[in-house]
C-alpha atoms as a PDB file:
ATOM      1  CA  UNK A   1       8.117 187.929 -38.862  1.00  0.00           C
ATOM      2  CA  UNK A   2      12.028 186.342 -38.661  1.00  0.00           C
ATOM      3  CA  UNK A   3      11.900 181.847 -40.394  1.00  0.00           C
ATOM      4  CA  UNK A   4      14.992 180.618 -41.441  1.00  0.00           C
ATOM      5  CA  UNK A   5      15.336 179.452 -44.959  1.00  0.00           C
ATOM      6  CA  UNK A   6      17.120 177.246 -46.866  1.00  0.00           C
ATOM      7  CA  UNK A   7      16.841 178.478 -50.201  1.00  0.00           C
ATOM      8  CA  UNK A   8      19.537 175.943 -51.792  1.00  0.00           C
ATOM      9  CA  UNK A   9      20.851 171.912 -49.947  1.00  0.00           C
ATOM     10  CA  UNK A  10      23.612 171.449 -48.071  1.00  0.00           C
ATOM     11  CA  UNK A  11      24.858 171.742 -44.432  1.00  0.00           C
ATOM     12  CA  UNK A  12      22.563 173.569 -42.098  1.00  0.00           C
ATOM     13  CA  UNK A  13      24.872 176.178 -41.234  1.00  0.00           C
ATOM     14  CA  UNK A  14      25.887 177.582 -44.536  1.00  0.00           C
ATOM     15  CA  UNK A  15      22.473 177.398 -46.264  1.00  0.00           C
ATOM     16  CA  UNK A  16      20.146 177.847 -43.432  1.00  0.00           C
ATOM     17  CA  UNK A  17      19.227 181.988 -43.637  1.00  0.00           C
ATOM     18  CA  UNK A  18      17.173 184.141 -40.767  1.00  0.00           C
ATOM     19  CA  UNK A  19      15.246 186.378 -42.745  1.00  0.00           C
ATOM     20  CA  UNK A  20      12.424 188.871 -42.479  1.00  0.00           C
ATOM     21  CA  UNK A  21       9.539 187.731 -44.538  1.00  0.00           C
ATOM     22  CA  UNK A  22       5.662 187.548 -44.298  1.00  0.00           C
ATOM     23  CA  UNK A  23       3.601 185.426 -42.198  1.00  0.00           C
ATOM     24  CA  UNK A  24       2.245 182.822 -43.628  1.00  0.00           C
ATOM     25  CA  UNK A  25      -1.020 182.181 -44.976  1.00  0.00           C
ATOM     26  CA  UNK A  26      -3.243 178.768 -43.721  1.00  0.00           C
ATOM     27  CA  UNK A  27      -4.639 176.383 -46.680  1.00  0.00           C
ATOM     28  CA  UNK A  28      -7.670 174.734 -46.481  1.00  0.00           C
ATOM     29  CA  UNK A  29      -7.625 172.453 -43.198  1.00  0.00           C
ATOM     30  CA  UNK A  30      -4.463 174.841 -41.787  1.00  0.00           C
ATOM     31  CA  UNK A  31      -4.238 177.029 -38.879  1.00  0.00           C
ATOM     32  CA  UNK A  32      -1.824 179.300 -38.498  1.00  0.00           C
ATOM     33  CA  UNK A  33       0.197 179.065 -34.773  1.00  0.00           C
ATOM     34  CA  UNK A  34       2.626 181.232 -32.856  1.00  0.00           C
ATOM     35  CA  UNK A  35       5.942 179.081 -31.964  1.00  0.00           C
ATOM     36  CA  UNK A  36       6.669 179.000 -28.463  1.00  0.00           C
ATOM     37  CA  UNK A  37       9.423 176.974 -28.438  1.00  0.00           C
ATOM     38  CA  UNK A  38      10.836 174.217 -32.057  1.00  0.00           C
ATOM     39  CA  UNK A  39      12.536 171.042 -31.159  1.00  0.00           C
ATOM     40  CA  UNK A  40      15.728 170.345 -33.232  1.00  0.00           C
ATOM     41  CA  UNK A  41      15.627 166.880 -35.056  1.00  0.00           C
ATOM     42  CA  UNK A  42      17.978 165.017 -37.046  1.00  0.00           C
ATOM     43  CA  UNK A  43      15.219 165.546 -40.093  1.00  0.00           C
ATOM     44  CA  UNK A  44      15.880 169.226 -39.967  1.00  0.00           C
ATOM     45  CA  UNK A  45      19.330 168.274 -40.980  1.00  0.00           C
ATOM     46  CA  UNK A  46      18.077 165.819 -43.603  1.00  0.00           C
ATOM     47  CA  UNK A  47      15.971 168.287 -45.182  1.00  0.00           C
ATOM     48  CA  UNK A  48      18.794 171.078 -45.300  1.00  0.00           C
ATOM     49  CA  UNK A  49      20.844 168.492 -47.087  1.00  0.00           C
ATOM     50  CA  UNK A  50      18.340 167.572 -49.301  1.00  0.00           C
ATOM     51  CA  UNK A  51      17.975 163.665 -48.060  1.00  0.00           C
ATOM     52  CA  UNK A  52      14.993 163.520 -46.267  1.00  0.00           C
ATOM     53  CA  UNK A  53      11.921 161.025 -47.639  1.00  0.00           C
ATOM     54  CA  UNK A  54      10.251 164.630 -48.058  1.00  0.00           C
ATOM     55  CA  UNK A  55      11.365 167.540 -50.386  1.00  0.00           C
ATOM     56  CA  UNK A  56       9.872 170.710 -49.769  1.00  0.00           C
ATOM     57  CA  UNK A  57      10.223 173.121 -52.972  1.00  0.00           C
ATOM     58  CA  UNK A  58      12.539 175.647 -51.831  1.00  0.00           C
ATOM     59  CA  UNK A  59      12.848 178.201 -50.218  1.00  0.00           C
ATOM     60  CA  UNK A  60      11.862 176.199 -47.111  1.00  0.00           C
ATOM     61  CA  UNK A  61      11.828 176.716 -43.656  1.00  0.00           C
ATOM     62  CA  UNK A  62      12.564 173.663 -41.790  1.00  0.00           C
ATOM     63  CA  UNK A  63      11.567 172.966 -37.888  1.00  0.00           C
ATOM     64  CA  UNK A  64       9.372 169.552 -37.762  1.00  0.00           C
ATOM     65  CA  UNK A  65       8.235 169.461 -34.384  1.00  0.00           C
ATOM     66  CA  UNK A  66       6.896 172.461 -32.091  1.00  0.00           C
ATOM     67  CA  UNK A  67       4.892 173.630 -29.125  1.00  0.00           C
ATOM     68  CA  UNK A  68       2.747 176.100 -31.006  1.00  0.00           C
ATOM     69  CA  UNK A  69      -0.471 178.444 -29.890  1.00  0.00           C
ATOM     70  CA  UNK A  70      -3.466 178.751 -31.608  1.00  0.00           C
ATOM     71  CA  UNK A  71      -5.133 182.177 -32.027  1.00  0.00           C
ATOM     72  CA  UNK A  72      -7.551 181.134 -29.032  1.00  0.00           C
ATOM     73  CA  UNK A  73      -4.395 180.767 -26.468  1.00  0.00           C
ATOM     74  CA  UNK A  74      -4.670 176.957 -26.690  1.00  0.00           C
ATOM     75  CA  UNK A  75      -1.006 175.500 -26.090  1.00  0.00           C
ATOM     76  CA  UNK A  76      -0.454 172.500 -28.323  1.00  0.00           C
ATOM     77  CA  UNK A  77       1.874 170.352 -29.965  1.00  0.00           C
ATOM     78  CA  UNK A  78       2.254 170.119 -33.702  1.00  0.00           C
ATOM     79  CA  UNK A  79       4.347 169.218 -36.738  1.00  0.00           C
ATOM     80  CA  UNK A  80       4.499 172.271 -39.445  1.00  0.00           C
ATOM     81  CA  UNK A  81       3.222 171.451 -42.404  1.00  0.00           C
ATOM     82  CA  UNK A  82       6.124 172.476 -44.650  1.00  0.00           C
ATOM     83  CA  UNK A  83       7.759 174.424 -46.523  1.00  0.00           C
ATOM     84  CA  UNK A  84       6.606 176.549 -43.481  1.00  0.00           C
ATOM     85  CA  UNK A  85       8.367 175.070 -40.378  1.00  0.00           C
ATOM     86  CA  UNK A  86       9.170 175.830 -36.801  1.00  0.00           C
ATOM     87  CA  UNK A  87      12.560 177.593 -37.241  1.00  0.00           C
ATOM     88  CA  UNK A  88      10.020 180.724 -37.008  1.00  0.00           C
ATOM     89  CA  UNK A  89       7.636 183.069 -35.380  1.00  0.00           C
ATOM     90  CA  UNK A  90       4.761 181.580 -36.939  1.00  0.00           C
ATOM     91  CA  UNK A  91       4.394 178.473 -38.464  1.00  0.00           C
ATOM     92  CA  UNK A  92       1.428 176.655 -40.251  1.00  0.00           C
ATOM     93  CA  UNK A  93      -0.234 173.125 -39.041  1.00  0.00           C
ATOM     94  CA  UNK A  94      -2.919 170.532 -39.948  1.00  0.00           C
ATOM     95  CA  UNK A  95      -5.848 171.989 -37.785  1.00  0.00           C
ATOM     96  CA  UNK A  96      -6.783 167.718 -37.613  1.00  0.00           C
ATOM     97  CA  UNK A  97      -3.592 166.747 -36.261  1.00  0.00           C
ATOM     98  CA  UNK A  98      -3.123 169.353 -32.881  1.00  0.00           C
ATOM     99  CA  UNK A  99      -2.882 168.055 -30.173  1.00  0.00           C
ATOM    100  CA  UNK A 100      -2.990 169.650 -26.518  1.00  0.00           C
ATOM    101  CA  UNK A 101       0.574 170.246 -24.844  1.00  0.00           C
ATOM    102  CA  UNK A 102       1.108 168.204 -21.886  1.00  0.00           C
ATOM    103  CA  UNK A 103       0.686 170.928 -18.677  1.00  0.00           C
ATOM    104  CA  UNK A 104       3.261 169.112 -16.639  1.00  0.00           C
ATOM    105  CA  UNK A 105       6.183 169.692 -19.532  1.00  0.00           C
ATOM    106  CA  UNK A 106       7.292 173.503 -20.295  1.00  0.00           C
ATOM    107  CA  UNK A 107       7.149 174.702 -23.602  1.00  0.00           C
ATOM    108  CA  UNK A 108      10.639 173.508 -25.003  1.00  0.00           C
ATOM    109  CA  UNK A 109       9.932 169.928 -23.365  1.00  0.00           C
ATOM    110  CA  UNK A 110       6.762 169.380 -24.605  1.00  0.00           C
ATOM    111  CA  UNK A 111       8.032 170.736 -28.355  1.00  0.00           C
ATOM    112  CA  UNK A 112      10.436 167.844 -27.909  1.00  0.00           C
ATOM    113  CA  UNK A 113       7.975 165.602 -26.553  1.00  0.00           C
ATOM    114  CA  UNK A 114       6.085 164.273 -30.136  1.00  0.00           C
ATOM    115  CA  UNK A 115       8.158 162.805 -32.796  1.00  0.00           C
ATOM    116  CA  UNK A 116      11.021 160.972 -30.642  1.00  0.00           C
ATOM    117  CA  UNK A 117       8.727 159.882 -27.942  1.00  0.00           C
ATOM    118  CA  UNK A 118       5.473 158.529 -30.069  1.00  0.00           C
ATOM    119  CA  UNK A 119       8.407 156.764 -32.085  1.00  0.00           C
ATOM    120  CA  UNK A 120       9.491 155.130 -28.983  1.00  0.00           C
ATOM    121  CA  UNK A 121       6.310 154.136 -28.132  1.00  0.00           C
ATOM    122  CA  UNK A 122       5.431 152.733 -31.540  1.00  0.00           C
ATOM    123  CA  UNK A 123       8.579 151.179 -31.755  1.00  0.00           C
ATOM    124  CA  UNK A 124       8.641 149.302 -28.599  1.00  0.00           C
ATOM    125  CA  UNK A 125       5.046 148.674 -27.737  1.00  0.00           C
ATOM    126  CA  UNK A 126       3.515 148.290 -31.356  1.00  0.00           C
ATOM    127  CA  UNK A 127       6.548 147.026 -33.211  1.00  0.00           C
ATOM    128  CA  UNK A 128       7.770 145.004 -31.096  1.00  0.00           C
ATOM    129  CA  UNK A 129       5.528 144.391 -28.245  1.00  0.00           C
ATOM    130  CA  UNK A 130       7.930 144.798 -25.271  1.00  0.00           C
ATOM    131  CA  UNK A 131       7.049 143.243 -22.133  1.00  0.00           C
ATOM    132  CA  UNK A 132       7.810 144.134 -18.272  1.00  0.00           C
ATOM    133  CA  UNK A 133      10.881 141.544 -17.747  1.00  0.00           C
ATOM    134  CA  UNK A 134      12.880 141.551 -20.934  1.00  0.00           C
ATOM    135  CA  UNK A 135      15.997 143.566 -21.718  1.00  0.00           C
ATOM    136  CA  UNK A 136      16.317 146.333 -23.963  1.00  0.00           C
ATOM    137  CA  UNK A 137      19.306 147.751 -25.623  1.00  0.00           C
ATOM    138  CA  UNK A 138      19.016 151.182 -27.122  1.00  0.00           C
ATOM    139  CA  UNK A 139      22.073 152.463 -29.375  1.00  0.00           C
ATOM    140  CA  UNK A 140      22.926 156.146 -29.113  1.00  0.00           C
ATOM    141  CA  UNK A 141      21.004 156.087 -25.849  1.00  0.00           C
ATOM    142  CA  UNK A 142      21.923 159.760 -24.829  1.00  0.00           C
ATOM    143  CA  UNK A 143      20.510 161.785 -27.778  1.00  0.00           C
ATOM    144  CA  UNK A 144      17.040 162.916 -28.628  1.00  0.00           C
ATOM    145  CA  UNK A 145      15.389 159.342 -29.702  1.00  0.00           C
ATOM    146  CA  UNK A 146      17.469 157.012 -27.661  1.00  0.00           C
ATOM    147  CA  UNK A 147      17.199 158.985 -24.493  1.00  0.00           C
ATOM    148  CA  UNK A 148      13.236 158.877 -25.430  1.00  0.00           C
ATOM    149  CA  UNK A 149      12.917 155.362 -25.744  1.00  0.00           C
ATOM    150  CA  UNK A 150      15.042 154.273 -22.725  1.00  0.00           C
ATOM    151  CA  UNK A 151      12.450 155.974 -20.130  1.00  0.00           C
ATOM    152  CA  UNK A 152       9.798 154.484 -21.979  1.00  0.00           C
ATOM    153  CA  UNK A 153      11.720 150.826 -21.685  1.00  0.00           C
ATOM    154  CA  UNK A 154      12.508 151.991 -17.799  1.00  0.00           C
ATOM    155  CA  UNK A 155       8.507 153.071 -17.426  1.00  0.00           C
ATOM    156  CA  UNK A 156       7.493 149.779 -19.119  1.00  0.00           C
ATOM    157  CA  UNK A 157       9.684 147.751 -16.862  1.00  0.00           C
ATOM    158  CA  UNK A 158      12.438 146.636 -18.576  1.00  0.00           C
ATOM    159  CA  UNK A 159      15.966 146.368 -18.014  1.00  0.00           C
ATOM    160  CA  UNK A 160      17.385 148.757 -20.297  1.00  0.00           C
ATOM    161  CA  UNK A 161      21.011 148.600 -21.758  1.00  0.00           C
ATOM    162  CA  UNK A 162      22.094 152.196 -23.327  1.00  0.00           C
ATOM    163  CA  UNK A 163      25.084 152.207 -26.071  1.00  0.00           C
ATOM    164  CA  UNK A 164      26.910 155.495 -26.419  1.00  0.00           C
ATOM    165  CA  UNK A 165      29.714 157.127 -27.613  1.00  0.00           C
ATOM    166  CA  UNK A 166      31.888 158.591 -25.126  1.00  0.00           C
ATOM    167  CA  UNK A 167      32.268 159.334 -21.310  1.00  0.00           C
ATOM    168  CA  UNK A 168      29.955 162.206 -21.079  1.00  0.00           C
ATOM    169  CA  UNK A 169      27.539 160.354 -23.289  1.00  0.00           C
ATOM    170  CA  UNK A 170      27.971 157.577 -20.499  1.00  0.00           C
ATOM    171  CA  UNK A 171      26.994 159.784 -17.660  1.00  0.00           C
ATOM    172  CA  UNK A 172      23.570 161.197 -19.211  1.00  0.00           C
ATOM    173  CA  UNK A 173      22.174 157.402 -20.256  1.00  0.00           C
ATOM    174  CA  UNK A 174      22.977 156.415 -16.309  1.00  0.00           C
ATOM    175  CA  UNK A 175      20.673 159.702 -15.004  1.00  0.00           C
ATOM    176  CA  UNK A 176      18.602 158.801 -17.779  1.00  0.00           C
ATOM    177  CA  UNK A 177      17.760 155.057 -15.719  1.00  0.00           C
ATOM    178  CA  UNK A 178      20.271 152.917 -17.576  1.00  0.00           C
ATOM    179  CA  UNK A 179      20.859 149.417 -15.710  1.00  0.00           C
ATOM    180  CA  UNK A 180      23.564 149.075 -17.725  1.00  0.00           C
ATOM    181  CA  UNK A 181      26.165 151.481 -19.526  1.00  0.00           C
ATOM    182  CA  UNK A 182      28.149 150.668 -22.368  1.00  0.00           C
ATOM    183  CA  UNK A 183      30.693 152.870 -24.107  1.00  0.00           C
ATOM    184  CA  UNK A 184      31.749 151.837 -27.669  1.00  0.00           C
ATOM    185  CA  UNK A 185      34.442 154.315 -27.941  1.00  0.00           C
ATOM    186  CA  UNK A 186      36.404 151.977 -25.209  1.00  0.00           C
ATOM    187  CA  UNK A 187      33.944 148.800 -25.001  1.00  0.00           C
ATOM    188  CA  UNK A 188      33.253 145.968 -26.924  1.00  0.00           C
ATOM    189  CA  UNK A 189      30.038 146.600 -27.345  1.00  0.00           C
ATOM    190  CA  UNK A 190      28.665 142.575 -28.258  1.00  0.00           C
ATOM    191  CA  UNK A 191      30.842 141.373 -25.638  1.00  0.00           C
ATOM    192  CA  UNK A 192      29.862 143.888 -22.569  1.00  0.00           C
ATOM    193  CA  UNK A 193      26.355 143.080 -23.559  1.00  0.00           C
ATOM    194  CA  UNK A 194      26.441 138.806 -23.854  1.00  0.00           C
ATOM    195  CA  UNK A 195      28.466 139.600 -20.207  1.00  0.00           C
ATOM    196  CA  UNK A 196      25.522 141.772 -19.237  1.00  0.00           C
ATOM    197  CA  UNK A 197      22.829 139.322 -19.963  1.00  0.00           C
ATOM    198  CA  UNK A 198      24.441 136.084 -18.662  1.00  0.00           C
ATOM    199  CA  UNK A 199      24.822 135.709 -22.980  1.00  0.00           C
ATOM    200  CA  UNK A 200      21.610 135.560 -23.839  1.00  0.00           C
ATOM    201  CA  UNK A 201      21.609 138.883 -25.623  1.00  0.00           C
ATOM    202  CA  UNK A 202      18.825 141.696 -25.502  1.00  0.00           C
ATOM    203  CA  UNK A 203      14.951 140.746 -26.215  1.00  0.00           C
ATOM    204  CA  UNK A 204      14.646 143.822 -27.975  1.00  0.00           C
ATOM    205  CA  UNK A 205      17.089 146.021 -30.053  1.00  0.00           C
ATOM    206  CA  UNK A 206      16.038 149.623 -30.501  1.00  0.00           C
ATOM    207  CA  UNK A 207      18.703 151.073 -33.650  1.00  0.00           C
ATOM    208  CA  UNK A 208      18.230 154.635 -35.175  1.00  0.00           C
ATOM    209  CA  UNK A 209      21.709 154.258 -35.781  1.00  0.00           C
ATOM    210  CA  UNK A 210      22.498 152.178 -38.536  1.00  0.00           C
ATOM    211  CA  UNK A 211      25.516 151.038 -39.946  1.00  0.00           C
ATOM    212  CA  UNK A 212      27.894 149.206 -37.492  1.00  0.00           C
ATOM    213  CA  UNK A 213      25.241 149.581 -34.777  1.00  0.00           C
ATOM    214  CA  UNK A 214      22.982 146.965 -36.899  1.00  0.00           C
ATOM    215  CA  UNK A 215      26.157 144.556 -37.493  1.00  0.00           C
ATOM    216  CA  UNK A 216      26.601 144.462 -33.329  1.00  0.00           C
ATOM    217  CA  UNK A 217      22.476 144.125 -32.941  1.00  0.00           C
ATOM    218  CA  UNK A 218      22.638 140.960 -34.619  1.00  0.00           C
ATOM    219  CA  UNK A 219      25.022 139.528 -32.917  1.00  0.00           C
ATOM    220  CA  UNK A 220      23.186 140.080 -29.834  1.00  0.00           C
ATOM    221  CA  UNK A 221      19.988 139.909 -30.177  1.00  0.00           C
ATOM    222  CA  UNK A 222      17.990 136.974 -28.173  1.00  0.00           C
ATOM    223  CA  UNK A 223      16.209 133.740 -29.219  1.00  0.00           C
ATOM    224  CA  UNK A 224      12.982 135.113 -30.160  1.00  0.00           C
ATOM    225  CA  UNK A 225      14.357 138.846 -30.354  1.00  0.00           C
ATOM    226  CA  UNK A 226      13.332 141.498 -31.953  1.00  0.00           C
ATOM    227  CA  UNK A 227      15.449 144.094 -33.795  1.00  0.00           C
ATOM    228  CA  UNK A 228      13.535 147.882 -34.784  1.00  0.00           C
ATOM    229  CA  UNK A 229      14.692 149.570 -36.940  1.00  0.00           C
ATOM    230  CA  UNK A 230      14.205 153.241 -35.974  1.00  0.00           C
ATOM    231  CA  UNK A 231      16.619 154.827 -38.713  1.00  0.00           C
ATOM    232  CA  UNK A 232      19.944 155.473 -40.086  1.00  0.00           C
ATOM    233  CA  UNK A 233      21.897 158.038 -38.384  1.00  0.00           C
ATOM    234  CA  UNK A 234      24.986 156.505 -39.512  1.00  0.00           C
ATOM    235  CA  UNK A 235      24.437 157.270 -43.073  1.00  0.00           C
ATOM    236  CA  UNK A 236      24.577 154.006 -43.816  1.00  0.00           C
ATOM    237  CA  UNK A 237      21.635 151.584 -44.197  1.00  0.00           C
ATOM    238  CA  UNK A 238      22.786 148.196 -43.830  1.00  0.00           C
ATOM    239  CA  UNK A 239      22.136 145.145 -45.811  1.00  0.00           C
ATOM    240  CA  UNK A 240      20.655 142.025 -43.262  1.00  0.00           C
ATOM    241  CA  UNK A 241      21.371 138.649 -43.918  1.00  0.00           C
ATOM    242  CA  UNK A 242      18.089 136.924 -43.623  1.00  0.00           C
ATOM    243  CA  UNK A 243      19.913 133.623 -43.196  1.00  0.00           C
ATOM    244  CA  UNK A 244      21.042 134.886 -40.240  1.00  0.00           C
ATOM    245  CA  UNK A 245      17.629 135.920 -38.714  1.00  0.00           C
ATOM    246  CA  UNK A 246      16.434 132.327 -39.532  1.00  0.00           C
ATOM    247  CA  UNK A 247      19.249 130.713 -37.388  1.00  0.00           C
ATOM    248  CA  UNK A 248      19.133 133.102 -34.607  1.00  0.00           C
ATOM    249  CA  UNK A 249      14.959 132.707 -34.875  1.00  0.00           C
ATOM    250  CA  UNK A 250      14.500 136.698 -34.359  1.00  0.00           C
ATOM    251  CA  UNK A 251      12.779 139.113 -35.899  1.00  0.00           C
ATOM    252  CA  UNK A 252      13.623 142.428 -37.357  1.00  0.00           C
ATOM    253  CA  UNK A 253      10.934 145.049 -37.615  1.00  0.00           C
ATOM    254  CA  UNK A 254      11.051 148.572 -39.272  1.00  0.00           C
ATOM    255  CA  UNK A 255       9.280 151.509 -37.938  1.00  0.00           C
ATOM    256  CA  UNK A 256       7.927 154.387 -40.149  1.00  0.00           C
ATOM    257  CA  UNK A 257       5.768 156.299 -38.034  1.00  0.00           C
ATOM    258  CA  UNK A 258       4.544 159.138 -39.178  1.00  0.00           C
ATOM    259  CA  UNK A 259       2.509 156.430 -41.352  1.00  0.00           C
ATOM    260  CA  UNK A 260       0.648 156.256 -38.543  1.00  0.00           C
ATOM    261  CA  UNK A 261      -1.080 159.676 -39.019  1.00  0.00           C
ATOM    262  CA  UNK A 262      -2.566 158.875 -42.350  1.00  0.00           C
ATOM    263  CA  UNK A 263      -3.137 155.066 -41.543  1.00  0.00           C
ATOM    264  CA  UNK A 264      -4.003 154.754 -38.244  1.00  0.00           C
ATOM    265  CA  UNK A 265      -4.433 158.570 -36.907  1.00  0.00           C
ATOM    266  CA  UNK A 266      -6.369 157.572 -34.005  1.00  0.00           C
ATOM    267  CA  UNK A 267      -3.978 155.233 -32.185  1.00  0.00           C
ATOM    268  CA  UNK A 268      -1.481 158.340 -32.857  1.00  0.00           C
ATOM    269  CA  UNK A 269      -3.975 160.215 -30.418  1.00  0.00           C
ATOM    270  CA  UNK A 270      -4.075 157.469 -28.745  1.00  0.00           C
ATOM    271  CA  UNK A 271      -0.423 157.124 -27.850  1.00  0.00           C
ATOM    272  CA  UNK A 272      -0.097 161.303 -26.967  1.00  0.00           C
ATOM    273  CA  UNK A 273      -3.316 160.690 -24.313  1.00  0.00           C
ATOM    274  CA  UNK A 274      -0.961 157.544 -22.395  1.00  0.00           C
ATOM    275  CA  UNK A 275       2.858 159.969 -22.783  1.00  0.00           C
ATOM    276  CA  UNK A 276       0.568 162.787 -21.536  1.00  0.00           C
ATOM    277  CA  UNK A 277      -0.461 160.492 -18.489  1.00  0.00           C
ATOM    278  CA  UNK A 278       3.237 159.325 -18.160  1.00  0.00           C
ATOM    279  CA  UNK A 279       4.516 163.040 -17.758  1.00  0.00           C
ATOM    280  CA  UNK A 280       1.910 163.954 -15.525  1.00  0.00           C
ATOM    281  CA  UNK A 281       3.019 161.324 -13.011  1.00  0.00           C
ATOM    282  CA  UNK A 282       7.089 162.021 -14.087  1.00  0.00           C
ATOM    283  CA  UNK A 283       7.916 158.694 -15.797  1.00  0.00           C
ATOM    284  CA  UNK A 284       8.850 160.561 -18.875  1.00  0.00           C
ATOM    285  CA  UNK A 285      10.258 163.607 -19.149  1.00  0.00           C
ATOM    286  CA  UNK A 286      12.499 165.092 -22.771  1.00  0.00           C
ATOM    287  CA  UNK A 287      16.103 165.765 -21.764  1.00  0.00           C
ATOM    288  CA  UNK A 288      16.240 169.515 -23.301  1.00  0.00           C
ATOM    289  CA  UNK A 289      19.938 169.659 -22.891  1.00  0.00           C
ATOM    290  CA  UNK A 290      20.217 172.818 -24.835  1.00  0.00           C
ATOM    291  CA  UNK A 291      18.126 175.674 -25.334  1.00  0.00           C
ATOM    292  CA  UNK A 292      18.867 178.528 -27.660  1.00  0.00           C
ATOM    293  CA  UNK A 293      17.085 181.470 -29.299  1.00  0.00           C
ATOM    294  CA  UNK A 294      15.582 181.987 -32.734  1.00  0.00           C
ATOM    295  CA  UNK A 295      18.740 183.206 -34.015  1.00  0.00           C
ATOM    296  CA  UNK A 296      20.804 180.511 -32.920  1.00  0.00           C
ATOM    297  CA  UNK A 297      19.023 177.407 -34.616  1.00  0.00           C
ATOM    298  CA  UNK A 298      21.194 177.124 -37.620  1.00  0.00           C
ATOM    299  CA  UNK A 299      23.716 176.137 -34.859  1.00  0.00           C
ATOM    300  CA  UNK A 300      21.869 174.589 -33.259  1.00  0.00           C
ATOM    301  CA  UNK A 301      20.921 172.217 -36.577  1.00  0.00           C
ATOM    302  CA  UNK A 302      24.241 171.717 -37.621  1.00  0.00           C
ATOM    303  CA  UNK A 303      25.423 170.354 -34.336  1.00  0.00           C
ATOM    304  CA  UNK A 304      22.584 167.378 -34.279  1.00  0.00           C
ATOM    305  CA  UNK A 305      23.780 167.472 -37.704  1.00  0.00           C
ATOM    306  CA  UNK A 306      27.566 166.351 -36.533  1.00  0.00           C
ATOM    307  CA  UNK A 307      26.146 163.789 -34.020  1.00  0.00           C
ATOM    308  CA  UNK A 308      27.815 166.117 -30.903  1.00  0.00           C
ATOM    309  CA  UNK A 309      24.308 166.512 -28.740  1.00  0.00           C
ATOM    310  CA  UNK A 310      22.915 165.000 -25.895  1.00  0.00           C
ATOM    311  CA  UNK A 311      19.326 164.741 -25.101  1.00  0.00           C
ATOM    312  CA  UNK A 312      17.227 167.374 -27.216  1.00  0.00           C
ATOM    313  CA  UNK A 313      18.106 170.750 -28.592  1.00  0.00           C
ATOM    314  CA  UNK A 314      15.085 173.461 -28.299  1.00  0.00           C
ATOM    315  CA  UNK A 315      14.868 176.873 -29.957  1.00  0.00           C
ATOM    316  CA  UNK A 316      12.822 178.548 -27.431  1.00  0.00           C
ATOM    317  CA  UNK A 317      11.348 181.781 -28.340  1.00  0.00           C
ATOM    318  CA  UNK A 318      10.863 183.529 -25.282  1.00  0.00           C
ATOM    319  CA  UNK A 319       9.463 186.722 -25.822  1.00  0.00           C
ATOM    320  CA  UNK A 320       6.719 185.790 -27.686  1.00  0.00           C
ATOM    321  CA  UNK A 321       6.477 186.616 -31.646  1.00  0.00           C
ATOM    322  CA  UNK A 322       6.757 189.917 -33.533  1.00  0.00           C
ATOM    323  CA  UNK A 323       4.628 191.191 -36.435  1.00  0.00           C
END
């Protein structure tokens, strides 16, 4: 079968390799599944690099999140267990932790429907309890987890407020339901949203940004906000003042969630069973702005990798794999 492998860190173009190799074997609790189509995630970039929470011994084939099929024909959604990822014909799985792909989403939609959406659900409902009503702001609101969690705000009746970088970042968060639009490449971004909101500032703060984006979350977050902290896209992780969160009386809450799948793996099913009823009924839906063959995912890496994307990336293999 063809995987790409990264047999030494760096950027995903010039140490990600397509390669011939052998299928891989299943461990104990593993089942072995055909990729139909691998969602592209920042992660995959992490890993390449070497700076994800998770080190596989190398070589490695990275790919985090696909729609898979089991040897039965069963369609389902999974996250390889590495070092044997998605970026390949066949990729291993925890047997335990399938679940069934969503009929109403195609293959490369429902391989980009796991990680960024159960996030967004975790993040707004779990973490921070969002209510129909309040305001949400979501920084980098046109790529793969922004774009997620602003239908889910939009589906759980908020008012959402998307933050993005650039004019044709600006037109994808307004089809994606944005109320509101800001651009930070020509906005203020803490004064278009205290205009926005009559200044009272955003009930909830979704970041997986980082950096600058934290510094402008703080200074608009509401009484009794909450700020989640998703991630660091940025590259850098910023430093909060907690005498700040005292004055302001908000709160800031940080979301790991594949936690969830060894501490709580049953609210995990939980949350796929309520996105699965929210696509059947076309509240939610990934924005698969891109989709490219197997031998086109080391470009297709590198540019999450740069921060140039909209929406989701998939690596759709369409003619099935080859022995």
């Amino acid at each position: 079968m063809q995987a790409w492998q990264v047999h030494e860190n760096g950027e995903p173009s010039e140490v990600m390799r397509l390669h011939d190799v052998e299928r891989p074997t299943p461990g104990d609790g593993q089942v072995l599944l055909r990729v139909r189509a691998a969602n592209v995630n920042f992660p995959d970039a992490l890993l390449c690099r070497g700076q994800y929470q998770v080190r596989p011994p190398l070589p490695f084939t990275p790919g985090v999140e696909i729609c898979g099929e089991t040897e039965d024909g069963r369609r389902v959604i999974a996250n390889p267990a590495l070092p044997h990822g998605g970026f390949a014909e066949y990729a291993l799985a925890d047997a335990r932790a399938l679940l069934p792909a969503p009929d109403a989403l195609d293959d490369a939609e429902a391989a980009a429907l796991h990680i960024g959406y159960q996030t967004g659900w975790f993040g707004l409902h779990r973490r921070a309890r969002l209510e129909a009503g309040e305001t949400l702001l979501v920084h980098a609101a046109a790529g793969g987890v922004g774009s997620a969690a602003v239908q889910l705000g939009k589906a759980a009746g908020a008012t959402v407020i998307g933050v993005v970088g650039g004019a044709d970042k600006a037109a994808v968060a307004r089809r994606l339901g944005c109320d509101v639009v800001v651009d930070r490449r020509s906005e203020d971004v803490v004064a278009a949203v205290k205009e926005a909101t009559g200044g009272r500032g955003a009930d909830v703060v979704y970041d997986p940004v980082g950096g600058e984006a934290y510094a402008q979350s703080a200074k608009l977050v509401a009484f009794e906000g909450r700020i989640v902290v998703v991630g660091f896209a940025s590259g850098t992780i910023p430093s909060p003042a907690l005498n700040h969160a005292l004055v302001k009386n908000y709160s800031i809450v940080g979301l790991h969630w594949g936690l969830y799948n060894t501490k709580n793996p049953k609210l995990v099913q939980r949350c796929h069973e309520e996105l699965t009823e929210l696509a059947a009924r076309g509240a939610i839906k990934p924005l698969v702005s891109e989709r490219v063959p197997l031998a086109e995912a080391a470009g297709a890496v590198q540019r999450v990798a740069d921060g140039v994307t909209t929406g989701r990336i998939a690596v759709v293999l369409e003619n099935g794999a080859v022995a």
